[in-house]
PDB file of N, CA and C in Angstrom:
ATOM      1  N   UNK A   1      10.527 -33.205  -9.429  1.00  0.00           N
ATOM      2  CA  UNK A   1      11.304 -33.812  -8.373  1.00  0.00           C
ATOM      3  C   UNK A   1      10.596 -35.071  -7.892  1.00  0.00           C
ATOM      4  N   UNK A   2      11.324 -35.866  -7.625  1.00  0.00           N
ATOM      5  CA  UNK A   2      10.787 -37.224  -7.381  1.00  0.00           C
ATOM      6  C   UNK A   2      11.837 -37.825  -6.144  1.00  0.00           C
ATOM      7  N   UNK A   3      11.242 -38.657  -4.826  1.00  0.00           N
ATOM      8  CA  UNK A   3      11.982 -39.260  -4.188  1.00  0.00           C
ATOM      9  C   UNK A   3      11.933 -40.969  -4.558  1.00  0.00           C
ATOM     10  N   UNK A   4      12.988 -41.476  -4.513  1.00  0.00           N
ATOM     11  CA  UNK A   4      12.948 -42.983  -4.782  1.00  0.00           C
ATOM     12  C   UNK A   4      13.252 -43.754  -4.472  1.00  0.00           C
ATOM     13  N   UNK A   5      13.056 -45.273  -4.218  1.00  0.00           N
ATOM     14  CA  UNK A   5      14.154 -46.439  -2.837  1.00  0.00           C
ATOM     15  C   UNK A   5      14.325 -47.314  -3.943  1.00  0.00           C
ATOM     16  N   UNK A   6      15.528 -47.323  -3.341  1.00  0.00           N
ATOM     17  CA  UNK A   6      16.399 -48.583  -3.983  1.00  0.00           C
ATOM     18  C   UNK A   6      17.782 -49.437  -3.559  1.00  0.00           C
ATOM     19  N   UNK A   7      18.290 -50.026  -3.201  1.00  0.00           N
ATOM     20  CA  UNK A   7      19.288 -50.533  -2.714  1.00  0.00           C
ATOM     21  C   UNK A   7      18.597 -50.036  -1.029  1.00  0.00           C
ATOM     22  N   UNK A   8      18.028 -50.345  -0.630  1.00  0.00           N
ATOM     23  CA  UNK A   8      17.108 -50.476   0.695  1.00  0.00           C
ATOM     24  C   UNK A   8      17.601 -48.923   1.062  1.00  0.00           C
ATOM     25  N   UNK A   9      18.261 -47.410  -0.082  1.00  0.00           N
ATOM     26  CA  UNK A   9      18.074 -46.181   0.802  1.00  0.00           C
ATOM     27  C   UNK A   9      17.371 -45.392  -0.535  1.00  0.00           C
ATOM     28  N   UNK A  10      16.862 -44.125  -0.095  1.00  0.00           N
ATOM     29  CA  UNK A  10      16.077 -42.923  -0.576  1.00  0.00           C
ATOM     30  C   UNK A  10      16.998 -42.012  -1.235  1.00  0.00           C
ATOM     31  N   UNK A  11      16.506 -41.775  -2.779  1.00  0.00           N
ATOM     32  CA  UNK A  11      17.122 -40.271  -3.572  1.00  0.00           C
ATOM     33  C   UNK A  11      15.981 -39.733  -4.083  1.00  0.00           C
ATOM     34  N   UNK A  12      16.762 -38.188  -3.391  1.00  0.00           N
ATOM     35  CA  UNK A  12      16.030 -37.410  -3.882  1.00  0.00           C
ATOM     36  C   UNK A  12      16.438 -37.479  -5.393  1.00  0.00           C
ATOM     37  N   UNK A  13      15.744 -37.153  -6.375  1.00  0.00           N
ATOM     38  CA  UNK A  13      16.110 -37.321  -7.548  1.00  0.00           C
ATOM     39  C   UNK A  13      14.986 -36.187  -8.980  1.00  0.00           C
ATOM     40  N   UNK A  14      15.989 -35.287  -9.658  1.00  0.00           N
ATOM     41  CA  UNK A  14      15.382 -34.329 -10.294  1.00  0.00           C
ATOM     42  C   UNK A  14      15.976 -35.437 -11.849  1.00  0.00           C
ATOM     43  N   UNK A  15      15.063 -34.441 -13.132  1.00  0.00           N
ATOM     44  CA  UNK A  15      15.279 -34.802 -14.129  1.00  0.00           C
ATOM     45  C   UNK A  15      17.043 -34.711 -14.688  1.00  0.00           C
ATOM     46  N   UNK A  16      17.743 -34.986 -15.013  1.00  0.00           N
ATOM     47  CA  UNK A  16      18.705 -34.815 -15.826  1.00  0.00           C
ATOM     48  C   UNK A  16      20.413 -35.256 -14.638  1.00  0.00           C
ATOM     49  N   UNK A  17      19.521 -35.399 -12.951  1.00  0.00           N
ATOM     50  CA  UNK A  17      20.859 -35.779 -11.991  1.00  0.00           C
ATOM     51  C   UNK A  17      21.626 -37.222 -11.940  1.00  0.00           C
ATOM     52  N   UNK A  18      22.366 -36.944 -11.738  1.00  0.00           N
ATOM     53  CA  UNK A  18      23.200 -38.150 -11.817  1.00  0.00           C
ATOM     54  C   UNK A  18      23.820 -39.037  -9.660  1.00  0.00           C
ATOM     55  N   UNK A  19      23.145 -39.807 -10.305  1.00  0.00           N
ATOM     56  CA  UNK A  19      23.030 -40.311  -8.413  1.00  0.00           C
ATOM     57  C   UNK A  19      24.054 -41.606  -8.915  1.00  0.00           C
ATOM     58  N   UNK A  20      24.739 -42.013  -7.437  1.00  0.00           N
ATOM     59  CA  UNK A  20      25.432 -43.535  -7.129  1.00  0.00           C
ATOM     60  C   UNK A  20      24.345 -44.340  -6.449  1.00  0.00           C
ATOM     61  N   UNK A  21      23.747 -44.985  -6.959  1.00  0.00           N
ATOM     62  CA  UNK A  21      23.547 -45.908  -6.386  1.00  0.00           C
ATOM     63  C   UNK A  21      23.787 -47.666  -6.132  1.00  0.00           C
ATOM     64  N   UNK A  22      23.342 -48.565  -5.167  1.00  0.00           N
ATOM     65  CA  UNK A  22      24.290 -49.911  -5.077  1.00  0.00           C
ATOM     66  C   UNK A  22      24.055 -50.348  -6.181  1.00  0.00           C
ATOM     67  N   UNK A  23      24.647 -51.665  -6.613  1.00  0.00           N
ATOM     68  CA  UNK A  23      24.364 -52.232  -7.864  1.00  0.00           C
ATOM     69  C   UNK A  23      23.083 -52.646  -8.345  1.00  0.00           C
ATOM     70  N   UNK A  24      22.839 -52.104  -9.802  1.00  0.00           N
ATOM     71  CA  UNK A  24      22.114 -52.529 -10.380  1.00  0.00           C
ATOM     72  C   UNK A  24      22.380 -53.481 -12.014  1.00  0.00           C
ATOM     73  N   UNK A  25      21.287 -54.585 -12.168  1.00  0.00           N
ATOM     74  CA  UNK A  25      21.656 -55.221 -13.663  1.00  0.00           C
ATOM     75  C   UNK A  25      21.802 -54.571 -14.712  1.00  0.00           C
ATOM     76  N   UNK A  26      21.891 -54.784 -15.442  1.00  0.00           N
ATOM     77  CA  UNK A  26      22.005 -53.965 -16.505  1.00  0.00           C
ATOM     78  C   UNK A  26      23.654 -53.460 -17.205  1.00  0.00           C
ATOM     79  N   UNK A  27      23.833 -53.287 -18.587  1.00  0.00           N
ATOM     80  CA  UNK A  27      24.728 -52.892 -19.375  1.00  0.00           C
ATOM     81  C   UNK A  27      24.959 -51.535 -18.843  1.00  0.00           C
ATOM     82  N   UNK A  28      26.361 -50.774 -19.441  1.00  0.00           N
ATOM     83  CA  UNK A  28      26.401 -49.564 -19.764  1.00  0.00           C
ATOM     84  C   UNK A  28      25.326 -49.235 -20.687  1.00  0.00           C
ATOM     85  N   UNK A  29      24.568 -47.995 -20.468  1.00  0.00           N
ATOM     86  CA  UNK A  29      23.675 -47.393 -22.127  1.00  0.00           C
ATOM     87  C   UNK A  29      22.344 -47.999 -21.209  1.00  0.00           C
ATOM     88  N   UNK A  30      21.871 -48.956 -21.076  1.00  0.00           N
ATOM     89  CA  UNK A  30      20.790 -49.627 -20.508  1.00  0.00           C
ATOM     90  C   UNK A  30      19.685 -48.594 -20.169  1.00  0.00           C
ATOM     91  N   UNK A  31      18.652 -49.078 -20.093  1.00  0.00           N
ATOM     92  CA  UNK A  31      17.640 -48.152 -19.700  1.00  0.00           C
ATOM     93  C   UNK A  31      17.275 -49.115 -18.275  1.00  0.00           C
ATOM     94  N   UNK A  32      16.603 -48.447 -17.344  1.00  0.00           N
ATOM     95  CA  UNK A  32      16.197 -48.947 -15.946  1.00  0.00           C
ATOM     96  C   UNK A  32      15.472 -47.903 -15.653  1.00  0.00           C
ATOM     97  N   UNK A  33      14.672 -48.630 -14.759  1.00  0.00           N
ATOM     98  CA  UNK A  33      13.164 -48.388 -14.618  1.00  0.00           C
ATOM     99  C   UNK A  33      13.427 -48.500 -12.755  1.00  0.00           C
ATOM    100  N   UNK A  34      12.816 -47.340 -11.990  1.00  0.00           N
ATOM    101  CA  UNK A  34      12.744 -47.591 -10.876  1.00  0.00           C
ATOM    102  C   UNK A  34      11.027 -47.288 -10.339  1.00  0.00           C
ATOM    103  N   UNK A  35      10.580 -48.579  -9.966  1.00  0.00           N
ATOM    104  CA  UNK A  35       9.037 -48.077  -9.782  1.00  0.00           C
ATOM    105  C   UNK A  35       8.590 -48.124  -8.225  1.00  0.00           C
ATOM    106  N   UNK A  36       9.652 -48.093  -7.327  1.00  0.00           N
ATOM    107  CA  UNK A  36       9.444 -47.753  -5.939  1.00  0.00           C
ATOM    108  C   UNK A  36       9.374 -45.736  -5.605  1.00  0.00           C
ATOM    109  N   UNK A  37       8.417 -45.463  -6.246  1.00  0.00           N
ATOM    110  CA  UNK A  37       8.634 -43.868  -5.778  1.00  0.00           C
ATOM    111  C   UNK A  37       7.767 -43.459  -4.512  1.00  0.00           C
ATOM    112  N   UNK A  38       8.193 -42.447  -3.771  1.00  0.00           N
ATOM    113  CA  UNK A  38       7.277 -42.468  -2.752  1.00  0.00           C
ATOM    114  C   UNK A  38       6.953 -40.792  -2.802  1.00  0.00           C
ATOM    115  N   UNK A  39       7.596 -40.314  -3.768  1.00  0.00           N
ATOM    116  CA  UNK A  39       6.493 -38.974  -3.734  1.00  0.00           C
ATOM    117  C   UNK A  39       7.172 -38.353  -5.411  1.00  0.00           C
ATOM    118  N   UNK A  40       5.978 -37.829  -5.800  1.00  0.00           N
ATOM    119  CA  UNK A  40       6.513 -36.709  -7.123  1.00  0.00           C
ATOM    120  C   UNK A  40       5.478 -35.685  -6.405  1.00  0.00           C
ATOM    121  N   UNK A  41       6.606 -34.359  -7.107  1.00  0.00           N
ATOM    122  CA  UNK A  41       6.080 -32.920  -6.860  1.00  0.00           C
ATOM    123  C   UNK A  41       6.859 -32.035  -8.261  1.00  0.00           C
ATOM    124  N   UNK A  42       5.724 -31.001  -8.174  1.00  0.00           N
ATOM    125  CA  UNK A  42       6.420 -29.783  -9.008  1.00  0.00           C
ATOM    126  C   UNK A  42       6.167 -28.763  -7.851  1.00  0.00           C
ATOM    127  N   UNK A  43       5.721 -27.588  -8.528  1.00  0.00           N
ATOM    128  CA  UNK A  43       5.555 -26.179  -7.742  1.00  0.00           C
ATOM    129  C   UNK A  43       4.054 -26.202  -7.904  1.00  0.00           C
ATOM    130  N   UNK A  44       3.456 -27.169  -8.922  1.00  0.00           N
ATOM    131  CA  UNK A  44       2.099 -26.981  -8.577  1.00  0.00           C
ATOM    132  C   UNK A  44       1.091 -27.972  -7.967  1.00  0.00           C
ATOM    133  N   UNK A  45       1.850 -29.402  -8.116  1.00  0.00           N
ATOM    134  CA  UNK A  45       1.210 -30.113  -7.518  1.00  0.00           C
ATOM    135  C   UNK A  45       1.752 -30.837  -6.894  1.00  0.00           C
ATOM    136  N   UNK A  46       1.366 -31.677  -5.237  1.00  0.00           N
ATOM    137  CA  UNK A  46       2.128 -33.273  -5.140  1.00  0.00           C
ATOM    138  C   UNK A  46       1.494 -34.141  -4.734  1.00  0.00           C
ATOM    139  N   UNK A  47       2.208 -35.510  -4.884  1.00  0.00           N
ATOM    140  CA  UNK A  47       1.617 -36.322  -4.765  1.00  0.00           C
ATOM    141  C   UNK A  47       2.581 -37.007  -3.885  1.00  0.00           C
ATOM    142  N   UNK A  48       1.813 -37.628  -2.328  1.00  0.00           N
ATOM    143  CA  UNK A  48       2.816 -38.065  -1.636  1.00  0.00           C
ATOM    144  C   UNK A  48       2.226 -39.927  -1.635  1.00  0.00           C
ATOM    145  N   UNK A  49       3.138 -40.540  -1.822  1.00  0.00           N
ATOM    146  CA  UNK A  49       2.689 -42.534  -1.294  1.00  0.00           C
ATOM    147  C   UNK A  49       2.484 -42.260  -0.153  1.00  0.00           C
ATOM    148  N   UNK A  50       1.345 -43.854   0.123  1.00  0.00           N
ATOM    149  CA  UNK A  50       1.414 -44.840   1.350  1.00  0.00           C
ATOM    150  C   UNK A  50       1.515 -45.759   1.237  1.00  0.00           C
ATOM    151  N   UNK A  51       2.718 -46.541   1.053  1.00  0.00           N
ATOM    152  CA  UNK A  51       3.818 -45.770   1.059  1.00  0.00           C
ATOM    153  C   UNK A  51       4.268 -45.320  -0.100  1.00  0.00           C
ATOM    154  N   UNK A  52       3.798 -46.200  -1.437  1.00  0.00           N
ATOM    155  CA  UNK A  52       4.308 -45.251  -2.837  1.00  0.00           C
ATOM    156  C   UNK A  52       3.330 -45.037  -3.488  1.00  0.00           C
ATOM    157  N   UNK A  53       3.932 -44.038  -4.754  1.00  0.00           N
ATOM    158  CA  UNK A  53       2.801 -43.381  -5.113  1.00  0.00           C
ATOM    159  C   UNK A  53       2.074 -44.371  -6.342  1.00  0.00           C
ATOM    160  N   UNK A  54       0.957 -44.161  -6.561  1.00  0.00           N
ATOM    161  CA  UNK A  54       0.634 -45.537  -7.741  1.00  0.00           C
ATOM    162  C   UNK A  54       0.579 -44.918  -9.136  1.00  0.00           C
ATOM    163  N   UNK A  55       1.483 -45.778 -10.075  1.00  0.00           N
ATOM    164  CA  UNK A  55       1.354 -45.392 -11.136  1.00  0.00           C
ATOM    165  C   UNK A  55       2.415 -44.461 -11.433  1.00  0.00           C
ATOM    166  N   UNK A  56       3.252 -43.980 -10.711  1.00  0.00           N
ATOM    167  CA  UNK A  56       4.636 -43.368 -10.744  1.00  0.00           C
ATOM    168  C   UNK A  56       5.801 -44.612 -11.248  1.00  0.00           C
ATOM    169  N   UNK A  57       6.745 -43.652 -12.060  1.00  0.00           N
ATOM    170  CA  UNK A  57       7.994 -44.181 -12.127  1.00  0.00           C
ATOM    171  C   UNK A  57       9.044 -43.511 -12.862  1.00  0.00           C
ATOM    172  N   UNK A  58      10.162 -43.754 -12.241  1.00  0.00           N
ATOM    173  CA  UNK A  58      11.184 -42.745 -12.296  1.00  0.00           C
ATOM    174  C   UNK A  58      12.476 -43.495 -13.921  1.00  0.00           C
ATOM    175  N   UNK A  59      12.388 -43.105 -14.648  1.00  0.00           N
ATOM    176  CA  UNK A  59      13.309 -43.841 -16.045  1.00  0.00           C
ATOM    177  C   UNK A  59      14.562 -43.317 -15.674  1.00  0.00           C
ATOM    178  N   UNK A  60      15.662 -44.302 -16.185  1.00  0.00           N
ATOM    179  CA  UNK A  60      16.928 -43.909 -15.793  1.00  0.00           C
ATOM    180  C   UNK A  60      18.189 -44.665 -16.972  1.00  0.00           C
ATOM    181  N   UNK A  61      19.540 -43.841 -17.102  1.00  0.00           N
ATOM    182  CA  UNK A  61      20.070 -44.484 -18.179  1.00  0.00           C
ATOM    183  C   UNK A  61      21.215 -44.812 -17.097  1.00  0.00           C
ATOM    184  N   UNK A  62      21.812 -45.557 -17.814  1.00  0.00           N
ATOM    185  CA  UNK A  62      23.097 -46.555 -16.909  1.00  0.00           C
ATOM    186  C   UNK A  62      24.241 -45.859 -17.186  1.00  0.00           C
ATOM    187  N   UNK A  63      25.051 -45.056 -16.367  1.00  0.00           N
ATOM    188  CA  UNK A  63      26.595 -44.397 -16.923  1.00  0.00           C
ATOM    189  C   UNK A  63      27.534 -45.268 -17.041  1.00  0.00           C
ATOM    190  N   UNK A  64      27.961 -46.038 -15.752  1.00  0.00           N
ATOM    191  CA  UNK A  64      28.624 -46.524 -15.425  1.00  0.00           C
ATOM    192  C   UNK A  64      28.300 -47.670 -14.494  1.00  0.00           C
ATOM    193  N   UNK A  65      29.220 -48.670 -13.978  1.00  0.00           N
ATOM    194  CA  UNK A  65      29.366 -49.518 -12.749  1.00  0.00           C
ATOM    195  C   UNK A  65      30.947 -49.602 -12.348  1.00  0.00           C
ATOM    196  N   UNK A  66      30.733 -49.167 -10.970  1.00  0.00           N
ATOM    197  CA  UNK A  66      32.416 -49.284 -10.421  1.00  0.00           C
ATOM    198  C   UNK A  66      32.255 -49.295  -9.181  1.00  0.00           C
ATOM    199  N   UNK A  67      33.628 -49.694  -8.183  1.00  0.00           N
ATOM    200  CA  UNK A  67      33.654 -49.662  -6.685  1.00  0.00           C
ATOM    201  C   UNK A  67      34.080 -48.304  -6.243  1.00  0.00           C
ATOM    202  N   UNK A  68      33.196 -47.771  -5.307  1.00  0.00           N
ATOM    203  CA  UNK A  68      32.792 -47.235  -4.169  1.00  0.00           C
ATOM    204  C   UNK A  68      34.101 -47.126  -3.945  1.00  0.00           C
ATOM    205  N   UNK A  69      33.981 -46.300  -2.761  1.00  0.00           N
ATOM    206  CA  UNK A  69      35.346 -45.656  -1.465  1.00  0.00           C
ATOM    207  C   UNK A  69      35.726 -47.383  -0.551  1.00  0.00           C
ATOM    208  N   UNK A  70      36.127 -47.181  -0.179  1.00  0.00           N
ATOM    209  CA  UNK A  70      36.909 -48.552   0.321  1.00  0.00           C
ATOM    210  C   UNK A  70      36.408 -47.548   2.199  1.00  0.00           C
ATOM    211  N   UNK A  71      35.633 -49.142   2.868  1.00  0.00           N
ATOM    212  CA  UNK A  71      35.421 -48.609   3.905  1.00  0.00           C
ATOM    213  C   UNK A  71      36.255 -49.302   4.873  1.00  0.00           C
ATOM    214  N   UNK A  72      36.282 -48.953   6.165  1.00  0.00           N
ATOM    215  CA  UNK A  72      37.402 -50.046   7.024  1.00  0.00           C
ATOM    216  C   UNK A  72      36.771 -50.378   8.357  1.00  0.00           C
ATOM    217  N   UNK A  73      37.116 -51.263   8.776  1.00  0.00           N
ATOM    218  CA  UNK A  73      36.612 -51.437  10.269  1.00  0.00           C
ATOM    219  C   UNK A  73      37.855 -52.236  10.877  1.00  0.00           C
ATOM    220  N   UNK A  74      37.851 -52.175  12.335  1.00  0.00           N
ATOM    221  CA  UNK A  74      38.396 -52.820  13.070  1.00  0.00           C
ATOM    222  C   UNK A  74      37.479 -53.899  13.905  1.00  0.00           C
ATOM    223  N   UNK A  75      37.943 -54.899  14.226  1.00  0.00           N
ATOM    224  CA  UNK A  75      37.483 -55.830  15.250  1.00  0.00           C
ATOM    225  C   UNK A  75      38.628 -56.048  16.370  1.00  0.00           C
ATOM    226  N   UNK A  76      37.946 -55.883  17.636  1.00  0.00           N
ATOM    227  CA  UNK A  76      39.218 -55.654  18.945  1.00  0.00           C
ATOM    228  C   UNK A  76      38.794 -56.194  20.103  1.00  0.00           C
ATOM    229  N   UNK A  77      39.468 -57.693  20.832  1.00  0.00           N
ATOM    230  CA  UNK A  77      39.147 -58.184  22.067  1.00  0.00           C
ATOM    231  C   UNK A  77      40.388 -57.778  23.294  1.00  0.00           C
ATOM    232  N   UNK A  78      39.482 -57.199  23.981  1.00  0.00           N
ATOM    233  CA  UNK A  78      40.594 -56.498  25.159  1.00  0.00           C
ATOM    234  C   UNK A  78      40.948 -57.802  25.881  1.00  0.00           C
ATOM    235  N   UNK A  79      42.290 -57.728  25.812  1.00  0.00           N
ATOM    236  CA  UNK A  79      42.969 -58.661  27.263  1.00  0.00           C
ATOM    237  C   UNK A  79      43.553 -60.283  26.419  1.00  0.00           C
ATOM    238  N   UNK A  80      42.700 -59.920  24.905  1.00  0.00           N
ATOM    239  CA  UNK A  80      42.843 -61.731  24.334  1.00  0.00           C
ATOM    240  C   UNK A  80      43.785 -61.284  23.271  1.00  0.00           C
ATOM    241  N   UNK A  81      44.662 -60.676  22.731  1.00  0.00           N
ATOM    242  CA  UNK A  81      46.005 -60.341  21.866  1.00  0.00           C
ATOM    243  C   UNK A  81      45.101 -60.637  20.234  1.00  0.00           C
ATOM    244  N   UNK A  82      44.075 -59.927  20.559  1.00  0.00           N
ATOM    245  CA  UNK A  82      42.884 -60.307  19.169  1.00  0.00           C
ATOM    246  C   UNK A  82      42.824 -58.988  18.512  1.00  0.00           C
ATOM    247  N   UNK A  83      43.297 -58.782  17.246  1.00  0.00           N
ATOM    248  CA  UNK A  83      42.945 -57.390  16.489  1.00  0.00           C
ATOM    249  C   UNK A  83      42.351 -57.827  14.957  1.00  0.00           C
ATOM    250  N   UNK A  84      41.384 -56.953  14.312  1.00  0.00           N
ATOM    251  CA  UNK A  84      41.369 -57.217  13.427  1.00  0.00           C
ATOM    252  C   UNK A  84      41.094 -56.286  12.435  1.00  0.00           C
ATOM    253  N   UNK A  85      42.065 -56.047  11.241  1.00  0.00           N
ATOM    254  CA  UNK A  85      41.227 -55.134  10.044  1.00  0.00           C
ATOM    255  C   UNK A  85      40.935 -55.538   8.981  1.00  0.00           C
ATOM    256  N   UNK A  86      39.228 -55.174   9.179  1.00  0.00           N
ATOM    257  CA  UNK A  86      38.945 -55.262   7.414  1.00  0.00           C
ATOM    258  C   UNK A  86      38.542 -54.185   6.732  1.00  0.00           C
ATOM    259  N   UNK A  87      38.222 -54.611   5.484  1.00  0.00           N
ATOM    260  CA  UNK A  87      38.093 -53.334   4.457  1.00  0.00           C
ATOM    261  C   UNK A  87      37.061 -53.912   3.196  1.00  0.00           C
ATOM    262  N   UNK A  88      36.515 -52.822   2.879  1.00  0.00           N
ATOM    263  CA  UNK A  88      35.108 -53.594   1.966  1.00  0.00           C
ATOM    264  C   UNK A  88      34.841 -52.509   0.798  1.00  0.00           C
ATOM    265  N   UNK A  89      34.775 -52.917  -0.713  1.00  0.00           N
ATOM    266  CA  UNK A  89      34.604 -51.298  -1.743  1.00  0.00           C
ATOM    267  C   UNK A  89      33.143 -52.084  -2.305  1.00  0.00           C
ATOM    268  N   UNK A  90      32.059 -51.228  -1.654  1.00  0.00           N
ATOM    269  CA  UNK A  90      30.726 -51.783  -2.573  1.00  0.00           C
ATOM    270  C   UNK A  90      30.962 -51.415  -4.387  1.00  0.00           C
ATOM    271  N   UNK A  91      30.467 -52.200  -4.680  1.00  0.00           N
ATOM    272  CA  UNK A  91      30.203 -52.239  -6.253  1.00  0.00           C
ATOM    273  C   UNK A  91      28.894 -51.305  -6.337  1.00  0.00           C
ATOM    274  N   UNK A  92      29.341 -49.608  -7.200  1.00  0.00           N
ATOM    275  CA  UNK A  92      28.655 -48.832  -7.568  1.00  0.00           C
ATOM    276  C   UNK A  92      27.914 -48.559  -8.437  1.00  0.00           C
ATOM    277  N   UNK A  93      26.811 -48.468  -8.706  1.00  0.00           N
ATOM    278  CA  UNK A  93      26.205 -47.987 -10.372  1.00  0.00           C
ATOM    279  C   UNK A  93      25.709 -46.612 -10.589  1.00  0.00           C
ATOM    280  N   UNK A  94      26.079 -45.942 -11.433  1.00  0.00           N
ATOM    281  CA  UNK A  94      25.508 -44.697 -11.823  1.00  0.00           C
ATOM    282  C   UNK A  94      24.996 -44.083 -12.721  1.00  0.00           C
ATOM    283  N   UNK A  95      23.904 -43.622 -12.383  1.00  0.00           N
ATOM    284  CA  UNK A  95      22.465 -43.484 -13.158  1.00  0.00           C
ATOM    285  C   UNK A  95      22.213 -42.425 -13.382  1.00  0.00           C
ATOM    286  N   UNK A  96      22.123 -41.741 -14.793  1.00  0.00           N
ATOM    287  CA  UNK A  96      21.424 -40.448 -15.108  1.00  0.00           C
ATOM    288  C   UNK A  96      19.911 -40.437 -15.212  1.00  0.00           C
ATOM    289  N   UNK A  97      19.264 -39.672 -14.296  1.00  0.00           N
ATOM    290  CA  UNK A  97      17.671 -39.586 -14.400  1.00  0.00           C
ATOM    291  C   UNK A  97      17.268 -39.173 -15.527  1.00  0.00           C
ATOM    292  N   UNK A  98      16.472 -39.811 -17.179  1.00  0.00           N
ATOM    293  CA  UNK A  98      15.647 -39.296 -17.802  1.00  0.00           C
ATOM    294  C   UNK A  98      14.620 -38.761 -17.652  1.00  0.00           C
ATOM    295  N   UNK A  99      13.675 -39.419 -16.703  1.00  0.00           N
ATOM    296  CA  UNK A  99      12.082 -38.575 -16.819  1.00  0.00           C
ATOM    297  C   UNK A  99      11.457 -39.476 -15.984  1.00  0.00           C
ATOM    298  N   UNK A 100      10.828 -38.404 -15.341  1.00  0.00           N
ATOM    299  CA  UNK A 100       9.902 -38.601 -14.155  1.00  0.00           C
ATOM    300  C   UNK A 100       8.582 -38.414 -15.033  1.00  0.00           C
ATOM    301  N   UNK A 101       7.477 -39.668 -14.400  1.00  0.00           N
ATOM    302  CA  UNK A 101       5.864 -39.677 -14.641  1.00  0.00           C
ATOM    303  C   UNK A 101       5.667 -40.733 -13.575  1.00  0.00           C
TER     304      UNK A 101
END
């Protein structure tokens, strides 16, 4: 088990899971490399960063890239006949974890 940052948030992340995270470069098939880890553990040992751990890194294959849930907001001025909606679908990438070292 390994935790990891990327797109400025934290996954927890085991061998073989499949996480969304924001966009990353890379092809479909691609291999990517995430070397921000801030802790690996098993059941027998861990190792926690300050803040990451050195010499860790988490390998990863590229599934896909696509948009996200569509989020919405309003903008609203009382008394001034002002409304506003927007709506925003981040561009997703999704990554199967190969192997943690």
């Amino acid at each position: 088990m390994a935790i990891i940052k990327t797109g400025g948030k934290q996954y927890k992340v085991n061998v073989g899971d499949k996480i969304k995270v924001e966009k990353l470069e890379g092809k479909e098939g691609s291999e990517v490399s995430f070397k921000e880890v801030l802790f690996v553990g098993s059941e027998k040992e861990i190792k926690i960063g300050m803040p990451l751990v050195k010499g860790a890194k988490v390998e990863g294959k590229i599934l896909k890239t696509a948009k996200g849930k569509k989020v919405t907001g309003i903008k609203f001025k009382a008394k001034k006949r002002y409304k506003v909606k927007f709506g925003h679908r981040q561009t997703m990438t999704e990554v199967e974890i190969v192997a943690i070292s």
